[in-house]
C-alpha atoms as a PDB file:
ATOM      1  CA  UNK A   1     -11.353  15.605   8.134  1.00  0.00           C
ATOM      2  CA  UNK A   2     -11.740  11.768   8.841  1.00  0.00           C
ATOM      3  CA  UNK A   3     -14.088  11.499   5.875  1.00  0.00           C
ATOM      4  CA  UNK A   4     -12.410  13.395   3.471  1.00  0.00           C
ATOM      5  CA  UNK A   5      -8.859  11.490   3.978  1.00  0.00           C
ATOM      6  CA  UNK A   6     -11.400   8.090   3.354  1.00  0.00           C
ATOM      7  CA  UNK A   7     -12.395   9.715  -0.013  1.00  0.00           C
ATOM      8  CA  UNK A   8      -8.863  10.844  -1.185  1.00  0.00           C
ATOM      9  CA  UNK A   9      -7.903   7.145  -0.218  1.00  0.00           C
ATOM     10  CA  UNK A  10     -10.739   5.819  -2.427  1.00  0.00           C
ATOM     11  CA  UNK A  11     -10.146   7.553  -5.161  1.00  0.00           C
ATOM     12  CA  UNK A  12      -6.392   6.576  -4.782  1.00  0.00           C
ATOM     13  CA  UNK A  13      -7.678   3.170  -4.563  1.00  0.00           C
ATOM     14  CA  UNK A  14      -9.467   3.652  -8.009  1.00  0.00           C
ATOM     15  CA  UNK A  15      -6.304   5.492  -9.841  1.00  0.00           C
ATOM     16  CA  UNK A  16      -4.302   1.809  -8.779  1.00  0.00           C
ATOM     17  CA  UNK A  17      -7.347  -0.429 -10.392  1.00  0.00           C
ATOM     18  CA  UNK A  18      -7.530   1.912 -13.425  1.00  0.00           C
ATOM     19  CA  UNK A  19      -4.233   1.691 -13.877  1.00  0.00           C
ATOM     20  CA  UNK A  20      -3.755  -2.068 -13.572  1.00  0.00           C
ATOM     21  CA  UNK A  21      -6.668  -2.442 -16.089  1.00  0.00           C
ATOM     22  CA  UNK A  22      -4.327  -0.817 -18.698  1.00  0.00           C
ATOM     23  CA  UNK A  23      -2.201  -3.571 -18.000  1.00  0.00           C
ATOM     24  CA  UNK A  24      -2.095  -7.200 -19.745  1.00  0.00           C
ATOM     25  CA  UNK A  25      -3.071  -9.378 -16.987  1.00  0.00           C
ATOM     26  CA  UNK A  26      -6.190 -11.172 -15.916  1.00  0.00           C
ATOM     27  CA  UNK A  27      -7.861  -9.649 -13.169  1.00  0.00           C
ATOM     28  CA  UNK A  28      -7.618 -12.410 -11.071  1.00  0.00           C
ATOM     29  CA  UNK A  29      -3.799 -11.517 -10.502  1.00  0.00           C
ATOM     30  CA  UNK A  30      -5.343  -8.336  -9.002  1.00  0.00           C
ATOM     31  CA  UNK A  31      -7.390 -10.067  -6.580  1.00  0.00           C
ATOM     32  CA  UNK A  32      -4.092 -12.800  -5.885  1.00  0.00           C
ATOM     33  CA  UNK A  33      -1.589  -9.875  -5.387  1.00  0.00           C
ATOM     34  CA  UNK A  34      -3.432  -7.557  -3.393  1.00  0.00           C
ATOM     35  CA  UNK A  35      -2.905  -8.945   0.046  1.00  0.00           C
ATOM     36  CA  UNK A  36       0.614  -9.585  -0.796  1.00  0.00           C
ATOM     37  CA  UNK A  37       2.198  -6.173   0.080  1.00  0.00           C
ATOM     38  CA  UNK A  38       1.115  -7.230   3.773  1.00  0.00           C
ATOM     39  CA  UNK A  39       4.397  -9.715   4.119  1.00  0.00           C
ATOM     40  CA  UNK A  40       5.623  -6.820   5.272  1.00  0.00           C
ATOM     41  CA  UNK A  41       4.296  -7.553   8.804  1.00  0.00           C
ATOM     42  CA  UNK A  42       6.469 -10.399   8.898  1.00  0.00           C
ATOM     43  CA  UNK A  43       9.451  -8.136  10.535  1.00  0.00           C
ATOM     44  CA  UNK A  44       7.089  -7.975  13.783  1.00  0.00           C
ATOM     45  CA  UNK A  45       8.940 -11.675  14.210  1.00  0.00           C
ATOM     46  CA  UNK A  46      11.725  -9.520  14.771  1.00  0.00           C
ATOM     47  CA  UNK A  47      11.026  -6.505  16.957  1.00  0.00           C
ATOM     48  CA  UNK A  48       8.881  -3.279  16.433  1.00  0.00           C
ATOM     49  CA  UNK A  49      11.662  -1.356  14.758  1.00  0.00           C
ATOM     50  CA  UNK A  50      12.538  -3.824  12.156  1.00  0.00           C
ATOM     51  CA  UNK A  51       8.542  -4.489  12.234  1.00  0.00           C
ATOM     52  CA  UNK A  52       7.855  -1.056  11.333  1.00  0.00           C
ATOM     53  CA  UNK A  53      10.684  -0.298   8.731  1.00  0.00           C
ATOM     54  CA  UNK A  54       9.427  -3.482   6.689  1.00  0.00           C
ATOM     55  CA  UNK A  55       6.068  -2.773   6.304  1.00  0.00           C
ATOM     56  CA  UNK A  56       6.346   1.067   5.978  1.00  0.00           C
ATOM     57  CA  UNK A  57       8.693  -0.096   3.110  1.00  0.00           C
ATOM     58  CA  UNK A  58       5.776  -2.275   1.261  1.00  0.00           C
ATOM     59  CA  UNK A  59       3.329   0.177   1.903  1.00  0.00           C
ATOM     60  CA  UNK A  60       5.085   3.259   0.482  1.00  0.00           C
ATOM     61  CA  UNK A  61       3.358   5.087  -2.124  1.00  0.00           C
ATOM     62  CA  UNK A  62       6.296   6.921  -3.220  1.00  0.00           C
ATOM     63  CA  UNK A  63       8.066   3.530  -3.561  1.00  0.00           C
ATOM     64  CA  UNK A  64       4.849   2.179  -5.519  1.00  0.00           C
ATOM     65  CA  UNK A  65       4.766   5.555  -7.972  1.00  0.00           C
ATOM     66  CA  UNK A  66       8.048   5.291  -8.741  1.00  0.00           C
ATOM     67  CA  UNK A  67       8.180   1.359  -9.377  1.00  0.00           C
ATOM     68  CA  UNK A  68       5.208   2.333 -11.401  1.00  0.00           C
ATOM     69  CA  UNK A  69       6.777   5.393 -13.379  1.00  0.00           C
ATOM     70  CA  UNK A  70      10.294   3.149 -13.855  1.00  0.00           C
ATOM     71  CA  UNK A  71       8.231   0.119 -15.308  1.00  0.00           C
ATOM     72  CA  UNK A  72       6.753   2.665 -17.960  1.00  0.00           C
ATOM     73  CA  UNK A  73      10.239   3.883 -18.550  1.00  0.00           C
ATOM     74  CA  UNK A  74      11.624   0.793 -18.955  1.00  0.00           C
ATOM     75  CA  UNK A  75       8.570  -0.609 -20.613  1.00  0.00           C
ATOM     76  CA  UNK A  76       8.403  -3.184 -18.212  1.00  0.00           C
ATOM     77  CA  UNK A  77       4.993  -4.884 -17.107  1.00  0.00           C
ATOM     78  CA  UNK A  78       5.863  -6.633 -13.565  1.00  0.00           C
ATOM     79  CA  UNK A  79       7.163  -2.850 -12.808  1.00  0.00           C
ATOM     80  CA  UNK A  80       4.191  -1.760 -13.166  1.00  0.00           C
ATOM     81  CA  UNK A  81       2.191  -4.276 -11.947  1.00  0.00           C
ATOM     82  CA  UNK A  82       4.322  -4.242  -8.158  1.00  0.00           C
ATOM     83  CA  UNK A  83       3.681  -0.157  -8.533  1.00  0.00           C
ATOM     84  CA  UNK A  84      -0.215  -0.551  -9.180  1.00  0.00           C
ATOM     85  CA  UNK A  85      -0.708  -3.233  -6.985  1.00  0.00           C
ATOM     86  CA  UNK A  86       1.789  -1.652  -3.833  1.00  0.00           C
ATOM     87  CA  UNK A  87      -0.508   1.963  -4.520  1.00  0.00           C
ATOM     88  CA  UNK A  88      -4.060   0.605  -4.261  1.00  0.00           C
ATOM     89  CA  UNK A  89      -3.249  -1.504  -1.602  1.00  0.00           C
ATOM     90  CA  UNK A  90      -1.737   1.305   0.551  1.00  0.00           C
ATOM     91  CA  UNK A  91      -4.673   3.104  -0.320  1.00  0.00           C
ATOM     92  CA  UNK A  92      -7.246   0.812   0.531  1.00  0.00           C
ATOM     93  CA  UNK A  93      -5.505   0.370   3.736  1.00  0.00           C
ATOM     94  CA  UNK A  94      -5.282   4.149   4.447  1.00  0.00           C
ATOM     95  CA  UNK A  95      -9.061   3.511   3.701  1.00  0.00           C
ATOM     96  CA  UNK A  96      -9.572   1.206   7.076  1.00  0.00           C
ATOM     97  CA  UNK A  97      -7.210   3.601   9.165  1.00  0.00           C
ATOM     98  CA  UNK A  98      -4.247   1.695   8.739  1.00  0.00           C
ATOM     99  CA  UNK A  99      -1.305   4.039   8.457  1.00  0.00           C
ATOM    100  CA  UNK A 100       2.549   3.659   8.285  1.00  0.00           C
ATOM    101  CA  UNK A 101       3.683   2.270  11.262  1.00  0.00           C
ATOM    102  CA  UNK A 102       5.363   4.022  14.425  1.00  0.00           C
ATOM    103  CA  UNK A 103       8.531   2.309  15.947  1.00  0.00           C
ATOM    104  CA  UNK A 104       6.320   1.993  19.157  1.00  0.00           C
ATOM    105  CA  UNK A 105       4.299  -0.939  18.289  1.00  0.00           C
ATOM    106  CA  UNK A 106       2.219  -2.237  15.280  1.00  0.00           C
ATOM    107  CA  UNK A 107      -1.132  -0.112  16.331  1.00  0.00           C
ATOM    108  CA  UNK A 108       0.511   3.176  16.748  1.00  0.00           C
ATOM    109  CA  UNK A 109       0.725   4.567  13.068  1.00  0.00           C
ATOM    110  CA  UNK A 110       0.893   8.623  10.893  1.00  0.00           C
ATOM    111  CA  UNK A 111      -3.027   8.379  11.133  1.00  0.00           C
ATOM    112  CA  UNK A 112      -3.131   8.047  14.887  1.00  0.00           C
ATOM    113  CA  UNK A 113      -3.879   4.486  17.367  1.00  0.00           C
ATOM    114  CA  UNK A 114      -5.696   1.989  15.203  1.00  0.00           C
ATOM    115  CA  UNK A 115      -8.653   0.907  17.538  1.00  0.00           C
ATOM    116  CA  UNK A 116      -8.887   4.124  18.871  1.00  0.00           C
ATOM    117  CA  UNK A 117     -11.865   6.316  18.332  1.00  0.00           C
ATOM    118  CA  UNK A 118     -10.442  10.054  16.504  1.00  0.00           C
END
């Protein structure tokens, strides 16, 4: 089951860089922006709830779809750009077992203990 959750993730992954190539900007910004969902590990400063509730915000992929889906709407570019880039880097981290995050503590996440052997 492992393996086949890795491949839906990949192809997730390639859905978000297919969709930013429709987009007008250098892929460079790609490469700059795709870390930056991960600022949402910055509420760990605060305590595991807050922790958790910030980065299961910026790593959302309802959240990214429908930043995505309102940029086309709205025919708006950086929309669409913070959808694509928010979906293929949730995906790639789904790829490397890194779920949404538990209240308990920044390992325990939907896709069971990061670290731990499934």
């Amino acid at each position: 089951m492992k393996t086949t959750l890795q491949l839906e993730e990949i192809a997730m992954m390639g859905l978000g860089i297919y969709l930013f190539s429709l987009l007008p900007y250098s892929w460079w910004i790609f490469l700059v922006l795709f870390l930056a969902p991960d600022i949402g590990m910055i509420g760990y400063l605060i305590n595991n709830k807050v922790g958790a509730a910030m980065y299961n915000i910026f790593h959302h992929k309802g959240l990214a779809i429908a930043l995505y889906l309102a940029g086309v709407y709205l025919s708006n570019d950086i929309l669409c750009l913070s959808g694509t880039i928010l979906f293929a880097h949730s995906a790639f981290d789904r790829i490397l077992g890194y779920g949404l995050k538990l209240e308990k503590g920044f390992k325990f996440t939907h896709l069971g203990e990061i670290g731990k052997k499934n």
